[in-house]
C-alpha atoms as a PDB file:
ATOM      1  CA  UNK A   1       0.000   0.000   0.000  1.00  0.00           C
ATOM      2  CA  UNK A   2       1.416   3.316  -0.810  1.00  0.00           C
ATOM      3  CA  UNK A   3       2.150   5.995   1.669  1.00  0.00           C
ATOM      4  CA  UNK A   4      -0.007   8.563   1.298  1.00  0.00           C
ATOM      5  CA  UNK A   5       1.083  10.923   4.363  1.00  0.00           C
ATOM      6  CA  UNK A   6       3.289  13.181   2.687  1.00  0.00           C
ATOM      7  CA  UNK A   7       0.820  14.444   0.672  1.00  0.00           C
ATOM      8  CA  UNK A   8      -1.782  15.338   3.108  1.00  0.00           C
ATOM      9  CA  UNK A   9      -2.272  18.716   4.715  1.00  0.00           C
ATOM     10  CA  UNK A  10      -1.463  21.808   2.698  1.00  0.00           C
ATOM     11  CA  UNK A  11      -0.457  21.875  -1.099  1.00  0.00           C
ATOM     12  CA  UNK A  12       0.317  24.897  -2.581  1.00  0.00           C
ATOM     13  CA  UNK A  13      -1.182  25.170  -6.561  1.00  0.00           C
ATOM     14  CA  UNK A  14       2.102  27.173  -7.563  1.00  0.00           C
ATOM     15  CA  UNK A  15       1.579  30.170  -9.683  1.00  0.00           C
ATOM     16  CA  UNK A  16       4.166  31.082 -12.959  1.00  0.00           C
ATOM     17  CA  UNK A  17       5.598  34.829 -12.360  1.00  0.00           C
ATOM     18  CA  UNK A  18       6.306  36.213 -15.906  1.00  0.00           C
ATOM     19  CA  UNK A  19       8.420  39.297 -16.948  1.00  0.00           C
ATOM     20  CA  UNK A  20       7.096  41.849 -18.956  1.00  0.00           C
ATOM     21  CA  UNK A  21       8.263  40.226 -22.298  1.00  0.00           C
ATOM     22  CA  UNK A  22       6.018  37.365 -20.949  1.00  0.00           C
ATOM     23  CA  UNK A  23       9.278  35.234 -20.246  1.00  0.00           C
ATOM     24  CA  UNK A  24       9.135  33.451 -16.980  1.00  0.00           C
ATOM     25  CA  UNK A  25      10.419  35.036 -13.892  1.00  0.00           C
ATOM     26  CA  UNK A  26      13.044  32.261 -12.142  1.00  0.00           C
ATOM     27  CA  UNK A  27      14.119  35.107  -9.895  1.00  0.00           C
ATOM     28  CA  UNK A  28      10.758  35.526  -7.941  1.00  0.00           C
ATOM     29  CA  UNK A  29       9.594  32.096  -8.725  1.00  0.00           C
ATOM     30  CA  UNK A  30      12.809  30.609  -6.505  1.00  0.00           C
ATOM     31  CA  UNK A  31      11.352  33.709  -3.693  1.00  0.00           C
ATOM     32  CA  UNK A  32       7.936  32.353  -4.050  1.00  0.00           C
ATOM     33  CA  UNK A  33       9.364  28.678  -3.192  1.00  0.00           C
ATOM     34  CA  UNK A  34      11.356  29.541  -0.173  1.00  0.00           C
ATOM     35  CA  UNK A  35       8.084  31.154   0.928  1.00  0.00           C
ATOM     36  CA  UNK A  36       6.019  28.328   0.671  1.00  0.00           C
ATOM     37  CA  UNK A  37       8.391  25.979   2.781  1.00  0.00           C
ATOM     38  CA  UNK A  38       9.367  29.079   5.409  1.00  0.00           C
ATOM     39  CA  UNK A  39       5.450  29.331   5.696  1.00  0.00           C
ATOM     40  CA  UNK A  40       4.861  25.744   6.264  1.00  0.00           C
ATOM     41  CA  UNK A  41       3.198  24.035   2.925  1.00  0.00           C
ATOM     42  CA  UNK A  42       3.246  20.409   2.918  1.00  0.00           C
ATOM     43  CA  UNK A  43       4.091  20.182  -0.487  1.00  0.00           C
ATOM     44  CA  UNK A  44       4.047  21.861  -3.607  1.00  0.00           C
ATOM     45  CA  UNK A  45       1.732  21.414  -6.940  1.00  0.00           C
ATOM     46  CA  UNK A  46       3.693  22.321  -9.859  1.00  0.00           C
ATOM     47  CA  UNK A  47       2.483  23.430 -13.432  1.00  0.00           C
ATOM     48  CA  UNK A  48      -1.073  23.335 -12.716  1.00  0.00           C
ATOM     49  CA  UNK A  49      -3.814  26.079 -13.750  1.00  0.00           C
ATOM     50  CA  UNK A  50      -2.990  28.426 -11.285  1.00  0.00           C
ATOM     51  CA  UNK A  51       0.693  28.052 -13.244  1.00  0.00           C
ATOM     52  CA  UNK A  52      -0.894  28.651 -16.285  1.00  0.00           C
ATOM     53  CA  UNK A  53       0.620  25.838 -18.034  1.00  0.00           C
ATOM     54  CA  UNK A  54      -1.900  25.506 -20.696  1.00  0.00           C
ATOM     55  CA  UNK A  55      -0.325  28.649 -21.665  1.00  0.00           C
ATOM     56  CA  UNK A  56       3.327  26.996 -21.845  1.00  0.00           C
ATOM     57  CA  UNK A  57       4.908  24.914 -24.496  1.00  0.00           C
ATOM     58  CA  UNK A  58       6.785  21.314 -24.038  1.00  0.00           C
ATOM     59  CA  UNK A  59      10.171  22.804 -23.599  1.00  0.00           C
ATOM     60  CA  UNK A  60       9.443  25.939 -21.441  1.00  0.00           C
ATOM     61  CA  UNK A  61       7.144  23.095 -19.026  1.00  0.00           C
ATOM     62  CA  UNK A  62      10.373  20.850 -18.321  1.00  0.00           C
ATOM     63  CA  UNK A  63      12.370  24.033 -17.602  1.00  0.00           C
ATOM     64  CA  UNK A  64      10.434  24.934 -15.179  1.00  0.00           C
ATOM     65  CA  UNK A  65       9.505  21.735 -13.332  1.00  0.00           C
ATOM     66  CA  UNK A  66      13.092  21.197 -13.311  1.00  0.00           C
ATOM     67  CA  UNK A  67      14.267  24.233 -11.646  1.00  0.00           C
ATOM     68  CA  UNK A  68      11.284  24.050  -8.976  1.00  0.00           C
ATOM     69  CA  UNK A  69      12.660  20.221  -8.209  1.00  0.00           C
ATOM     70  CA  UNK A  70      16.589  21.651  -8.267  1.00  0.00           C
ATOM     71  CA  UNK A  71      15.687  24.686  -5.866  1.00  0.00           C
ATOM     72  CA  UNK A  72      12.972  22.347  -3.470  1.00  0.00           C
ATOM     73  CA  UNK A  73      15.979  19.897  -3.463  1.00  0.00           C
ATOM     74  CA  UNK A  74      13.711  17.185  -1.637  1.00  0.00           C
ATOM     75  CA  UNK A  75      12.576  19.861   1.191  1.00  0.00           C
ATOM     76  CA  UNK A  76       8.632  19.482   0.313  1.00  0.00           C
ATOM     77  CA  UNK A  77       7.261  16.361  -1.798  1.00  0.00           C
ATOM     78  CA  UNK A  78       6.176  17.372  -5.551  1.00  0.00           C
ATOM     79  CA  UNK A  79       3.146  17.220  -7.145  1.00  0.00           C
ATOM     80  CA  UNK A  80       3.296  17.549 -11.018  1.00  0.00           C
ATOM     81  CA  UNK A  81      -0.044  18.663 -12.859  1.00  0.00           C
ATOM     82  CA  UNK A  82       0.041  16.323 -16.063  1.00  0.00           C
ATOM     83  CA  UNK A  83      -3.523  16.107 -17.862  1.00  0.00           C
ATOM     84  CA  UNK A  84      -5.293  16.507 -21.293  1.00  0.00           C
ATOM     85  CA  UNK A  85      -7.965  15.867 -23.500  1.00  0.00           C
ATOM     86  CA  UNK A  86      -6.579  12.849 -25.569  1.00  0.00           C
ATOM     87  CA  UNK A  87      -5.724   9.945 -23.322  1.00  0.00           C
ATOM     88  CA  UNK A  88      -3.058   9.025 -25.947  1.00  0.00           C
ATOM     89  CA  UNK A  89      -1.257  12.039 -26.119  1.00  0.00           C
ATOM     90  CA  UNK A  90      -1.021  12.266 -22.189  1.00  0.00           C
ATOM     91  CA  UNK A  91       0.324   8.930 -21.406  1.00  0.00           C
ATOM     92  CA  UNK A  92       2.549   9.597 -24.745  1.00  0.00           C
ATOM     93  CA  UNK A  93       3.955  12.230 -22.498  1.00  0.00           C
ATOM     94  CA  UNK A  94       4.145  10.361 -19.291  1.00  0.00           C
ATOM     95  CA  UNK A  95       5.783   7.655 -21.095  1.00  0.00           C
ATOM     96  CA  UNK A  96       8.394   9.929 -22.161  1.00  0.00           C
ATOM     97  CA  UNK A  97       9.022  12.706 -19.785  1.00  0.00           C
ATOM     98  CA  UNK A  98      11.577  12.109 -16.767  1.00  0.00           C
ATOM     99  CA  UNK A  99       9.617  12.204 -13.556  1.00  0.00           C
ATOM    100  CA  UNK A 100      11.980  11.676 -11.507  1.00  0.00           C
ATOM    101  CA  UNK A 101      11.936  13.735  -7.749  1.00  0.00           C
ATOM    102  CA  UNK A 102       7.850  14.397  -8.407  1.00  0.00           C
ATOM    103  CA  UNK A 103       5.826  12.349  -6.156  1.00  0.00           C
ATOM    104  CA  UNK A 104       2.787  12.051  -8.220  1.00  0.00           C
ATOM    105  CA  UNK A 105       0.917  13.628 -10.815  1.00  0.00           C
ATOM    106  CA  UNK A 106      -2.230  15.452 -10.831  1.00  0.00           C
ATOM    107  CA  UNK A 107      -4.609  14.636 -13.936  1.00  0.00           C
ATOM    108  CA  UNK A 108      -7.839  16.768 -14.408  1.00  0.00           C
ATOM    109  CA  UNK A 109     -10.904  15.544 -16.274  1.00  0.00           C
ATOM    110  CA  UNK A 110     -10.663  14.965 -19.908  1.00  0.00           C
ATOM    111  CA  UNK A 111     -11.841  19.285 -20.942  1.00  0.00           C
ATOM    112  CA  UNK A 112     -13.943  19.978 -23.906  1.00  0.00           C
ATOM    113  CA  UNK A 113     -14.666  16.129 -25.277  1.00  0.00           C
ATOM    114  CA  UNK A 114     -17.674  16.128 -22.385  1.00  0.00           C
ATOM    115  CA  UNK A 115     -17.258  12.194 -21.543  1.00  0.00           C
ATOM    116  CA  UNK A 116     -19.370  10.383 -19.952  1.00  0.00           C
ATOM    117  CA  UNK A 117     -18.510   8.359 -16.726  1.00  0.00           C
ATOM    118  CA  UNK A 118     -17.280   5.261 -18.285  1.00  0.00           C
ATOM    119  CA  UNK A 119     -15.216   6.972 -20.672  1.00  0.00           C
ATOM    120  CA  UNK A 120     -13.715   9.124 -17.387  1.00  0.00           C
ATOM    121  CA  UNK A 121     -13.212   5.636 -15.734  1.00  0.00           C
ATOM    122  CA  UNK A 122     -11.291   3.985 -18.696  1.00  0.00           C
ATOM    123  CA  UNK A 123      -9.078   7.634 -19.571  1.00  0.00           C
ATOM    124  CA  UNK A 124      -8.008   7.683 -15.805  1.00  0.00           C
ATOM    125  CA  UNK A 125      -7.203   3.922 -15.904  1.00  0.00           C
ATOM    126  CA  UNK A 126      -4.747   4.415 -19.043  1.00  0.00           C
ATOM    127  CA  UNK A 127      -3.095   7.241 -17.375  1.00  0.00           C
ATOM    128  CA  UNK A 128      -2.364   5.193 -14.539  1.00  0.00           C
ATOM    129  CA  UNK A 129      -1.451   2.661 -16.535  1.00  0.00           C
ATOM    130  CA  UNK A 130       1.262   4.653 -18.601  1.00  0.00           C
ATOM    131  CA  UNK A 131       2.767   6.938 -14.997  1.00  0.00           C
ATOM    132  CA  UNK A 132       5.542   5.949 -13.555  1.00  0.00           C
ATOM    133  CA  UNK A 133       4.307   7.694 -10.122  1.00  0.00           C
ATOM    134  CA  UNK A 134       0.983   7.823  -8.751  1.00  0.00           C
ATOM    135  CA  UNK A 135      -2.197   9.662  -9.667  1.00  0.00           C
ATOM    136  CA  UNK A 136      -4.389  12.099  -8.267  1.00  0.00           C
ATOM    137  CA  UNK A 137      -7.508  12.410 -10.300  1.00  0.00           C
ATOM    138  CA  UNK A 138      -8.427  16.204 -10.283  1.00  0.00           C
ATOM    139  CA  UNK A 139     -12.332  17.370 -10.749  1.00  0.00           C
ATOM    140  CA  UNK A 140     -13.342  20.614 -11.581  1.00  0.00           C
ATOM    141  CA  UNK A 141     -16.685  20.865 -13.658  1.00  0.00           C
ATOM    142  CA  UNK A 142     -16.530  24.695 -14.295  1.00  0.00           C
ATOM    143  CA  UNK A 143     -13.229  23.999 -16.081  1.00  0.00           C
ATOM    144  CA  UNK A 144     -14.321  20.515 -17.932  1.00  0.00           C
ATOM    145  CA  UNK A 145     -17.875  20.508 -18.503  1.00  0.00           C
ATOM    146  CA  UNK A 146     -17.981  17.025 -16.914  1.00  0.00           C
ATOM    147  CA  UNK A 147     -18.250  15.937 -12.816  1.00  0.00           C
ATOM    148  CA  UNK A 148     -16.621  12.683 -11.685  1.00  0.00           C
ATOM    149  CA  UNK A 149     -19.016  11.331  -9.864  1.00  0.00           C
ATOM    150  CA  UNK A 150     -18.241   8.959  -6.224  1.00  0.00           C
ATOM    151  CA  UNK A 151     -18.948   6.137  -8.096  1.00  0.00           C
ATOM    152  CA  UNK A 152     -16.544   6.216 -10.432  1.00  0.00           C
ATOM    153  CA  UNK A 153     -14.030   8.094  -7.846  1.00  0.00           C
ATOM    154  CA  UNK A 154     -14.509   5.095  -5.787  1.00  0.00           C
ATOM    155  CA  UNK A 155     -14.421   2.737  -9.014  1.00  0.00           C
ATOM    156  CA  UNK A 156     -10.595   4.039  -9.927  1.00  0.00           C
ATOM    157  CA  UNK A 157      -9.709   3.393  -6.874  1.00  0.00           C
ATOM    158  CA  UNK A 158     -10.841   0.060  -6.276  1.00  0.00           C
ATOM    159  CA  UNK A 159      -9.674  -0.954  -9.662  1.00  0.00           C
ATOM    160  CA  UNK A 160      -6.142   0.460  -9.374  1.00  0.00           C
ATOM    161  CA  UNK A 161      -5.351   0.807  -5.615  1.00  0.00           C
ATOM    162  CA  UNK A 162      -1.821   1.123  -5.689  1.00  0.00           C
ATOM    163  CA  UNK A 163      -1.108   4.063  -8.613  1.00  0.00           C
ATOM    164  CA  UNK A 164      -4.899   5.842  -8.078  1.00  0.00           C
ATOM    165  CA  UNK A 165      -4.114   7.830  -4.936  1.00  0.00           C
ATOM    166  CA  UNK A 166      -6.254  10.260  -4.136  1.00  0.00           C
ATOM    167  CA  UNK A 167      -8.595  13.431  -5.918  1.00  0.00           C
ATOM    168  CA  UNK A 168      -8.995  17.081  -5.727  1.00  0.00           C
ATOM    169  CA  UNK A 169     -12.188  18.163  -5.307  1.00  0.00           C
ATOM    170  CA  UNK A 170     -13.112  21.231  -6.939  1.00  0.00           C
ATOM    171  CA  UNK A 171     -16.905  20.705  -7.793  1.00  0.00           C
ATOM    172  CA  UNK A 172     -17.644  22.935  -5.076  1.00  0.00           C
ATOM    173  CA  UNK A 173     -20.491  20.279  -4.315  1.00  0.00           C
ATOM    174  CA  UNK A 174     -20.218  19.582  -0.272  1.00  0.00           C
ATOM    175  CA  UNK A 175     -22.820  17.032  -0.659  1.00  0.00           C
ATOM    176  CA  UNK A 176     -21.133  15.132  -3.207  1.00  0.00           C
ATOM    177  CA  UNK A 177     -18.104  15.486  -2.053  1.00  0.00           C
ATOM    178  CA  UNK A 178     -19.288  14.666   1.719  1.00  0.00           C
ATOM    179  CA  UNK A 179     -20.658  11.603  -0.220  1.00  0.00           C
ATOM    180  CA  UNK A 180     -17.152  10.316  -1.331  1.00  0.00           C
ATOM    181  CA  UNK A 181     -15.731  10.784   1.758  1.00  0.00           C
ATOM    182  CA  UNK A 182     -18.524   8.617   3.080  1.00  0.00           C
ATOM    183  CA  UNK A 183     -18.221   5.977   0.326  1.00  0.00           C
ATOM    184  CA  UNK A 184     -14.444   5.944   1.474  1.00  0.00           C
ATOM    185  CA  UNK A 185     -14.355   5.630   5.244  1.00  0.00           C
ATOM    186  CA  UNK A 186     -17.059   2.549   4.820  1.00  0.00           C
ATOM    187  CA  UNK A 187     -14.044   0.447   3.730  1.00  0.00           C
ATOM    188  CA  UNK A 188     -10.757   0.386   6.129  1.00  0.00           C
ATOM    189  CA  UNK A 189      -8.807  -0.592   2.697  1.00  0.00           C
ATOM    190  CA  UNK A 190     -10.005   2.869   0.920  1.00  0.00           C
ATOM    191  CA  UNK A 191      -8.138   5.051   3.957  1.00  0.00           C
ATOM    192  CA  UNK A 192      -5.223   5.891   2.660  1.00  0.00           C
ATOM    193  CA  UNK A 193      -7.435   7.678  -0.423  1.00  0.00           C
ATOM    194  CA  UNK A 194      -7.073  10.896  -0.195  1.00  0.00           C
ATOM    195  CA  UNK A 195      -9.796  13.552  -0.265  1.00  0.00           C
ATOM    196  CA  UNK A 196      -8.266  16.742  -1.255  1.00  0.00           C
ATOM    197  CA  UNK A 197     -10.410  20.275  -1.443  1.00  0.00           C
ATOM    198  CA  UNK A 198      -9.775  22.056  -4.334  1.00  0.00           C
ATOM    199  CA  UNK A 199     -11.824  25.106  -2.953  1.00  0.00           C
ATOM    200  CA  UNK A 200     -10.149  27.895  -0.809  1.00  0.00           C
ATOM    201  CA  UNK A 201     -13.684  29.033   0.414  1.00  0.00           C
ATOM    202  CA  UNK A 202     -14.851  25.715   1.601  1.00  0.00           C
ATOM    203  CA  UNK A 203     -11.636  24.123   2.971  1.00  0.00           C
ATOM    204  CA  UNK A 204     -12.459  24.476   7.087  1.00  0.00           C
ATOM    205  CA  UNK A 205     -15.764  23.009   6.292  1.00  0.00           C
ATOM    206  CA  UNK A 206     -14.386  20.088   4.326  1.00  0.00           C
ATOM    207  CA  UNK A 207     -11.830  19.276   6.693  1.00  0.00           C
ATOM    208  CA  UNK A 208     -14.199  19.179   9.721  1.00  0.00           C
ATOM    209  CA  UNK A 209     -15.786  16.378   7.468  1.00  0.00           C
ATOM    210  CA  UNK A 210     -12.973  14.398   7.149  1.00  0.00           C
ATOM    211  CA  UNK A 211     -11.152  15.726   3.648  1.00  0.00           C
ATOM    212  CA  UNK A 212      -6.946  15.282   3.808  1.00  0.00           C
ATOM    213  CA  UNK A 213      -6.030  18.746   2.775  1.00  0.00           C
ATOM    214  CA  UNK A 214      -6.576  21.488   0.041  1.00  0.00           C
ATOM    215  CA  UNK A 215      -4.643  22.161  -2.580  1.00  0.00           C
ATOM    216  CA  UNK A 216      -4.730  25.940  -2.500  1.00  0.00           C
ATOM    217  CA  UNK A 217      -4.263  28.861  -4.578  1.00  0.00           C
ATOM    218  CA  UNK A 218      -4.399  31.985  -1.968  1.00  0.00           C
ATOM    219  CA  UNK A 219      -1.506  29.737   0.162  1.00  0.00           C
ATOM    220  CA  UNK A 220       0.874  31.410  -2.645  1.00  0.00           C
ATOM    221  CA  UNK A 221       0.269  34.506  -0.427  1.00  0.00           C
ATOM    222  CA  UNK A 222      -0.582  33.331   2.533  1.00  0.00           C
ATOM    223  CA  UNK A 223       0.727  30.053   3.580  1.00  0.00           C
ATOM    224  CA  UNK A 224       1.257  30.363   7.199  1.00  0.00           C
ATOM    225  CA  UNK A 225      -2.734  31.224   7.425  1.00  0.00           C
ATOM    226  CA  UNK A 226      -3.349  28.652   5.017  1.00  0.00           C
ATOM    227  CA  UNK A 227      -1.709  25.774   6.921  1.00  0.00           C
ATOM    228  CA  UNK A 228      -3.854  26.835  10.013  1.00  0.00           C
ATOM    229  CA  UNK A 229      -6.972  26.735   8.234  1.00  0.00           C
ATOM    230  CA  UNK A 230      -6.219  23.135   7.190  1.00  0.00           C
ATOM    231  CA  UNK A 231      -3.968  21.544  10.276  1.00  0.00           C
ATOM    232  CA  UNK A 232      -6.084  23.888  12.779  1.00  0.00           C
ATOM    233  CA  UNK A 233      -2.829  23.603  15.207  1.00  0.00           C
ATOM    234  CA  UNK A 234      -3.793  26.779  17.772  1.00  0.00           C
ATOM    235  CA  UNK A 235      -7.846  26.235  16.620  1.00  0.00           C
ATOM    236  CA  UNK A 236      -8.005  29.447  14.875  1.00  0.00           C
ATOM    237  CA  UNK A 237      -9.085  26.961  11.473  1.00  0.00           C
ATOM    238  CA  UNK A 238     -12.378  28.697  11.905  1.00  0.00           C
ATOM    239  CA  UNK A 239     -11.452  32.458  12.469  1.00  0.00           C
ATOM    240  CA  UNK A 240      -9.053  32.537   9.611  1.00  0.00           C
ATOM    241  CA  UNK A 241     -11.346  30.741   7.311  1.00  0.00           C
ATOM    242  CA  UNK A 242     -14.083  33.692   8.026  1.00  0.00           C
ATOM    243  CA  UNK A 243     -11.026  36.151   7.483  1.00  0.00           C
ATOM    244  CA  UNK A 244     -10.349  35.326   4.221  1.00  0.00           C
ATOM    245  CA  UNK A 245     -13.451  34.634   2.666  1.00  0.00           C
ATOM    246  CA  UNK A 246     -13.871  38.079   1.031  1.00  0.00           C
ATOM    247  CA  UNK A 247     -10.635  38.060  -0.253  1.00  0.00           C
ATOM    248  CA  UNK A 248     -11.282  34.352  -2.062  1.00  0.00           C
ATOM    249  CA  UNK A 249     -14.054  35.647  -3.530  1.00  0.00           C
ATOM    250  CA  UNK A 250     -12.371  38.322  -4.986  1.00  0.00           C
ATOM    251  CA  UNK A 251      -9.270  35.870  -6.333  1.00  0.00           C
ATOM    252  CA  UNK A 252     -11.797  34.370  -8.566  1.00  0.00           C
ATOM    253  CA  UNK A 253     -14.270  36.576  -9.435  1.00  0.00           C
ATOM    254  CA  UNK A 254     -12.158  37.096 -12.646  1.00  0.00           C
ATOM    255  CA  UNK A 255     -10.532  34.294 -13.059  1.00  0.00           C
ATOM    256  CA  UNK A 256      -7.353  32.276 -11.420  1.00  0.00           C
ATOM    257  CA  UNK A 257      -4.510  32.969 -11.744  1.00  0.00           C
ATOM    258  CA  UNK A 258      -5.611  37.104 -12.325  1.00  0.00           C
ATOM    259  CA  UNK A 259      -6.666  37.808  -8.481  1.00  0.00           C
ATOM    260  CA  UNK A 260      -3.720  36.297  -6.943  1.00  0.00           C
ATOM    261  CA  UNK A 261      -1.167  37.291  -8.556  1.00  0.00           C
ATOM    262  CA  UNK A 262      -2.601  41.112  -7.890  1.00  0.00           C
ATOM    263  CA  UNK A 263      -2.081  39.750  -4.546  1.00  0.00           C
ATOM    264  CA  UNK A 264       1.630  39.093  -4.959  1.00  0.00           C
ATOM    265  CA  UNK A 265       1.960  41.783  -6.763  1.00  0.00           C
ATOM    266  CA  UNK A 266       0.686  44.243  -4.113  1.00  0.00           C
ATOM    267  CA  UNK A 267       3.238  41.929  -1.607  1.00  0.00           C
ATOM    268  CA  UNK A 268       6.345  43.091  -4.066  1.00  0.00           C
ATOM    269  CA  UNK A 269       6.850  39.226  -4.764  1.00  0.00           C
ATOM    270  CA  UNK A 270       6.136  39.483  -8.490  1.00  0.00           C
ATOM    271  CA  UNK A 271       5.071  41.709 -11.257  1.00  0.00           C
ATOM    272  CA  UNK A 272       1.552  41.308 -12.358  1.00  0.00           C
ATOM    273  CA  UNK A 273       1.663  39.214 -15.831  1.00  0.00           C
ATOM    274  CA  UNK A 274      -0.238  36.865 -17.491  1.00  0.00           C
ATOM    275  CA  UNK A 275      -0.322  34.959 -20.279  1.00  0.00           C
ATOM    276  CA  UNK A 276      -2.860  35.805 -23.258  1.00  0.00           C
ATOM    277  CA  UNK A 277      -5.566  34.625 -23.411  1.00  0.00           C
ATOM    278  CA  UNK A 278      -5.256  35.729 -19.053  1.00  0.00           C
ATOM    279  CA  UNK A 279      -4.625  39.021 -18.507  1.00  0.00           C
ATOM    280  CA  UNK A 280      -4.713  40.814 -15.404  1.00  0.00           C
ATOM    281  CA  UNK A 281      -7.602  41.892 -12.972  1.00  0.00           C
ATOM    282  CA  UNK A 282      -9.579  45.080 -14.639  1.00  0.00           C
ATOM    283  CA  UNK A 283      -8.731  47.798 -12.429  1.00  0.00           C
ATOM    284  CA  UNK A 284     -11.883  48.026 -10.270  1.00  0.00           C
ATOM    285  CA  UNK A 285     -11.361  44.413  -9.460  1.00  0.00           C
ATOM    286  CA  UNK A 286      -7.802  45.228  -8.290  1.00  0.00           C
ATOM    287  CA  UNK A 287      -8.837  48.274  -6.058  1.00  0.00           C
ATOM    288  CA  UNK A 288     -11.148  45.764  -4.499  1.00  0.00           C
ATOM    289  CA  UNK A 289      -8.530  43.756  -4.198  1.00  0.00           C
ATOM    290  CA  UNK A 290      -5.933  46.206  -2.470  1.00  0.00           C
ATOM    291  CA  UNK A 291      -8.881  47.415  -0.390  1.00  0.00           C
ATOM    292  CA  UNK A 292      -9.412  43.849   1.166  1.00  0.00           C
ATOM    293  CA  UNK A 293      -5.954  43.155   1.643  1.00  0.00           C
ATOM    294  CA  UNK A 294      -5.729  46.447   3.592  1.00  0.00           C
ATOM    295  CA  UNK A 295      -8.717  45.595   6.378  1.00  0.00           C
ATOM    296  CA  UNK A 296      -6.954  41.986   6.635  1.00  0.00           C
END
């Protein structure tokens, strides 16, 4: 059975930091790391959508994965975002690519094609299948148009126990995802599966019902509060969680990565670039932005 530990608690969903010519920014992104493990992150997601990979190509991808592993040098466990449409083309990749120092990959639902559950089922098997390191299974409807249900979460698992490790939950659907957790704890052999929220706003409540962690995307700023908010180690889960609810709203309310990296900006950590088609909060957006982070 496959240890599972490391990668409970708090993951950080990385963001890119890009210059003004739109290369990326190695200086801040090496400040950004040391952040994350000064501030207490369990471990790190890497080249995700709050990295704005799908804006990336191949080569600029492998550059940067590898100078997040050289910098991290084995201090936090590594979590590489790896997913697609075609099933071919993204175990073609996971057949080729050198994994090595990433603990597992995270795979979202297949975008765009709008499969149904069996066709989910037998996509996530071939990944599995073709990684070299384990899989978490990543589910975000508003992204994909399609919602892994507990069934089939609970299916993948059962059918490939020891490379099917755990998914991120981003339906935003407590019931549902209270349901999985259910479906999970009524078998002792499912307990190492993790349960990870993929929602800043509901992460206190989803831990209180027995989720592993969040995988986070205001932690980038915030990690130290973040960590709370997930571990609860002085009880102040609840407090913080109410804190920074306005402020999570406002990270999203035009899209991630645009509202945190106005956050980072406003924190000196990075300039504020994106990647067409991104671009940056409109300007009222950011003022409510600044004005939040100025009451917290």
């Amino acid at each position: 059975m496959i240890d599972t530990k490391p990668l409970r608690g708090l993951g950080t969903a990385l963001i890119t930091p890009f210059l003004e010519d739109m290369s990326i920014d190695y200086d801040s992104l090496g400040k950004l790391l040391e952040k994350q493990i000064s501030g207490g992150a369990d471990y790190l997601v890497v080249l995700g959508t709050t990295g704005e990979a799908a804006t990336m190509v191949s080569s600029e991808k492998r550059k940067v994965r590898n100078f997040i592993k050289d910098k991290v040098a084995g201090r936090l466990p590594l979590v590489l975002g790896m997913g697609g449409k075609c099933t071919a083309s993204v175990c073609e990749a996971l057949r080729q690519e050198d994994l090595s120092g990433f603990d597992a990959i995270l795979s979202v639902c297949p975008y765009y094609n709008k499969p149904r559950q069996e066709g989910m089922f037998q996509h996530f098997c071939a990944i599995a299948e073709a990684s070299p390191i384990p899989v978490i299974v990543y589910n975000v409807p508003g992204r994909t148009g399609v919602n892994l249900l507990p069934e089939t979460v609970i299916r993948l698992r059962d059918t490939m126990p020891d490379k099917i490790i755990g998914i991120k939950e981003a339906s935003g659907n407590m019931e549902q995802i209270v349901q999985l957790i259910s479906m999970r704890n009524q078998d002792i052999h499912r307990r190492n599966f993790l349960i990870i929220s993929g929602d800043d706003a509901i992460a206190h409540p989803l831990m209180q019902e027995g989720a592993d962690g969040l995988i986070s995307v205001a932690s980038n700023a915030f990690p130290e509060d973040f960590r709370e908010i997930v571990h609860n180690t002085y009880g102040k889960a609840a407090t913080l969680q109410e804190h920074y609810q306005r402020l999570i709203y406002l990270l999203f309310k035009e899209g991630n990565p645009a509202g945190i990296k106005t956050v980072l900006a406003q924190q000196g950590l990075i300039q504020n670039y994106l990647r067409l088609p991104l671009v940056s909060n409109s300007a009222p957006v950011q003022a409510q932005i600044i004005s939040t982070l100025e009451t917290l």
